[in-house]
Protein backbone atom coordinates (compact mmCIF):
# COMPACT_ATOMS: atom_id res chain seq x y z
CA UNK A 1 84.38 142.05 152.54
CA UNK A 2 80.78 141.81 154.28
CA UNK A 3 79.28 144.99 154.84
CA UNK A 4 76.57 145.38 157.35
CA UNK A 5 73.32 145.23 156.72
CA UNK A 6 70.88 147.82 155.16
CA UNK A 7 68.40 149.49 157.19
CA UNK A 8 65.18 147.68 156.97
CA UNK A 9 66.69 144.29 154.94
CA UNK A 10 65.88 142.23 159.00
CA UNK A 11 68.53 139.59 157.77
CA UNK A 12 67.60 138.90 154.48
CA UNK A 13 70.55 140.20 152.09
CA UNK A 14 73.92 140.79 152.54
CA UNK A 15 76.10 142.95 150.76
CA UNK A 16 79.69 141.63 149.87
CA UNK A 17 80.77 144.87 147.60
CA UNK A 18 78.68 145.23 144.68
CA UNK A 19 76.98 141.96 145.06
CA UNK A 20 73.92 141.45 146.89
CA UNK A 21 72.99 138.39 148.43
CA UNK A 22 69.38 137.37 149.39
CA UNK A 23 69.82 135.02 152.35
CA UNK A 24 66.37 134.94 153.26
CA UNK A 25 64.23 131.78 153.64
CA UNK A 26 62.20 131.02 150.83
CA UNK A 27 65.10 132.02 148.61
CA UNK A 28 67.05 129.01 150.25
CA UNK A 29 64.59 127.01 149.94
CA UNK A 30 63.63 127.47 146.03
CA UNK A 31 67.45 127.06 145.64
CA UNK A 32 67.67 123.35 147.92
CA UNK A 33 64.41 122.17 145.53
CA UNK A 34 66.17 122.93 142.49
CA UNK A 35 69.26 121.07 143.08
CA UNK A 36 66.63 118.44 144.56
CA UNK A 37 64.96 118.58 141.14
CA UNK A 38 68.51 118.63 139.35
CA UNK A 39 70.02 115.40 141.22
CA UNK A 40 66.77 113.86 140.33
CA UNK A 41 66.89 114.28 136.84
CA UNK A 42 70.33 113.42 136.67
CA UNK A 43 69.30 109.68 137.89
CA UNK A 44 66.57 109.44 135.97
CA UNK A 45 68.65 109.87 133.27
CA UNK A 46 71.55 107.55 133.96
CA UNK A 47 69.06 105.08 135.30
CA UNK A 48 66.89 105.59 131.10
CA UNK A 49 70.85 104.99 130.12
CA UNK A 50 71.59 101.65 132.10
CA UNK A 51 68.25 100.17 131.23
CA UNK A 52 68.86 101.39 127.23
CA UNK A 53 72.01 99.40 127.61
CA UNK A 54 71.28 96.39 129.12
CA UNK A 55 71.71 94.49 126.62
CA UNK A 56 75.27 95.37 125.50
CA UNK A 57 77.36 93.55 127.60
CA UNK A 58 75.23 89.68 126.54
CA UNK A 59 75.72 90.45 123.41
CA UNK A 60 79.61 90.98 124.15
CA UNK A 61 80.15 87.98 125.52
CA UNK A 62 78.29 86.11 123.08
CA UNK A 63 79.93 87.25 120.06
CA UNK A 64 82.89 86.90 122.41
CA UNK A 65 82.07 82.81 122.42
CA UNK A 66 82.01 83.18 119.05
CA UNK A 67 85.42 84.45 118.36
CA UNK A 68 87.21 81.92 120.80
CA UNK A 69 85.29 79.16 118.82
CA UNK A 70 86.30 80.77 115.54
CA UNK A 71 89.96 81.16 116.28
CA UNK A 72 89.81 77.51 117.61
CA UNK A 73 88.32 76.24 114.03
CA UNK A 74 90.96 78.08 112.34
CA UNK A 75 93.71 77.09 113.87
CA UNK A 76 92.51 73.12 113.46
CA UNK A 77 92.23 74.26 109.39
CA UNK A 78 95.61 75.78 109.52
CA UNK A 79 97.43 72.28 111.00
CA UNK A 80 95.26 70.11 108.82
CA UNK A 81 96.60 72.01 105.99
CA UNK A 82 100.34 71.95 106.70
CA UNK A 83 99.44 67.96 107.23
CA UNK A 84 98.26 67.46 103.73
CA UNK A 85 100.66 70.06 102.63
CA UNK A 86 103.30 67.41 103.63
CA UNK A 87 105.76 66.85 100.70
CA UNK A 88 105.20 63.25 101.32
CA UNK A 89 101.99 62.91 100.85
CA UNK A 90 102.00 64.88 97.66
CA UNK A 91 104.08 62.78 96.34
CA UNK A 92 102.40 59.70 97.36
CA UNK A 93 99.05 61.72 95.93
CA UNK A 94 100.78 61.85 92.56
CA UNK A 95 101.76 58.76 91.85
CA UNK A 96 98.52 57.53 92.67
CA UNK A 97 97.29 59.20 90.18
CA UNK A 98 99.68 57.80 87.32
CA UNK A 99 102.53 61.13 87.77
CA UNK A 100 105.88 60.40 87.12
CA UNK A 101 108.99 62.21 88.65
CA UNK A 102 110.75 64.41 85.52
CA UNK A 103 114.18 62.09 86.10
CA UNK A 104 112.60 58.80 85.06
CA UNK A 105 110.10 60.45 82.21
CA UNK A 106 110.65 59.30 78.99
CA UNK A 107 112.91 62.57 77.25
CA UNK A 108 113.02 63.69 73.52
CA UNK A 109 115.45 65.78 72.15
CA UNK A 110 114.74 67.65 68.84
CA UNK A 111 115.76 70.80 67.49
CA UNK A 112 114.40 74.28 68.01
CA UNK A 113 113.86 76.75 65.79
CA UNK A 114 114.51 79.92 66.10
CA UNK A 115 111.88 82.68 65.83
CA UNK A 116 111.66 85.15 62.54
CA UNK A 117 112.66 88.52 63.53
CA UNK A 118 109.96 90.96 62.94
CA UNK A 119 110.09 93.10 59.40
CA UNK A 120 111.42 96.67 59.97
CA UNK A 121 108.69 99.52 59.92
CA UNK A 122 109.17 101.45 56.97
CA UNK A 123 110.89 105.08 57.90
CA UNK A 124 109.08 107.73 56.46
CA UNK A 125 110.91 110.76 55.20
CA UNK A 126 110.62 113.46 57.69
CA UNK A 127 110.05 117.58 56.99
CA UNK A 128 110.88 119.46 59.58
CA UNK A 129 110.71 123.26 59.03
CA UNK A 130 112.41 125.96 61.48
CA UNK A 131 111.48 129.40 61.45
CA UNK A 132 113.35 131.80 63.19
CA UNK A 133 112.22 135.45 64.20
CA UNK A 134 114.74 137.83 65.67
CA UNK A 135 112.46 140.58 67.82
């Protein structure tokens, strides 16, 4: 609720209960240069933050290219593996190399012996004493 004015204030506060307010001039102007002052700083900072930055979003796309290229090589390594993982070739591979298959190896058949069973540990005697003590 807006009271009126005091005696002798000539339109510089006005009283809304308890609170006074200073409408005057130079009071609204201090206040415009401060929010001036605050918006200023403000940009200034977010401008310090954008040029402090700069340099993030290169970077990105750079390591970026370097994923795609990665992901690329891997995939080549995977499907030249599963080539020479080919049971095929393997086999080809082996007998190159003077392998034979298990069927036409020459076999031996001889007799196995069985294994000694290990000697029993020796059981010693055990004392066991009980005491009993009725309270």
């Amino acid at each position: 609720m807006i009271l009126p004015f005091r005696k002798g204030a000539a339109l510089r506060e006005v009283r809304l209960g308890r609170l006074t307010v200073d409408t005057s001039l130079p009071t609204w102007r201090g206040r415009a240069v401060r929010y001036v002052l605050i918006y200023l700083l403000m940009v200034l900072a977010l401008v310090t933050v954008r040029a402090a930055t700069q340099g993030v979003r290169p970077a990105l796309k750079e390591a970026q290219a370097r994923e795609a290229a990665l992901t690329t090589q891997r995939d080549d390594l995977a499907l030249q593996l599963q080539v020479l993982e080919n049971p095929q070739r393997l086999r080809d591979w082996a007998f190159a190399n003077g392998m034979q298959r298990f069927t036409d190896a020459a076999k031996e058949t001889g007799k196995i012996g069985g294994v000694k069973a290990a000697a029993p540990a020796p059981a010693a005697p055990r004392q066991v004493e009980v005491s009993v003590q009725w309270k």
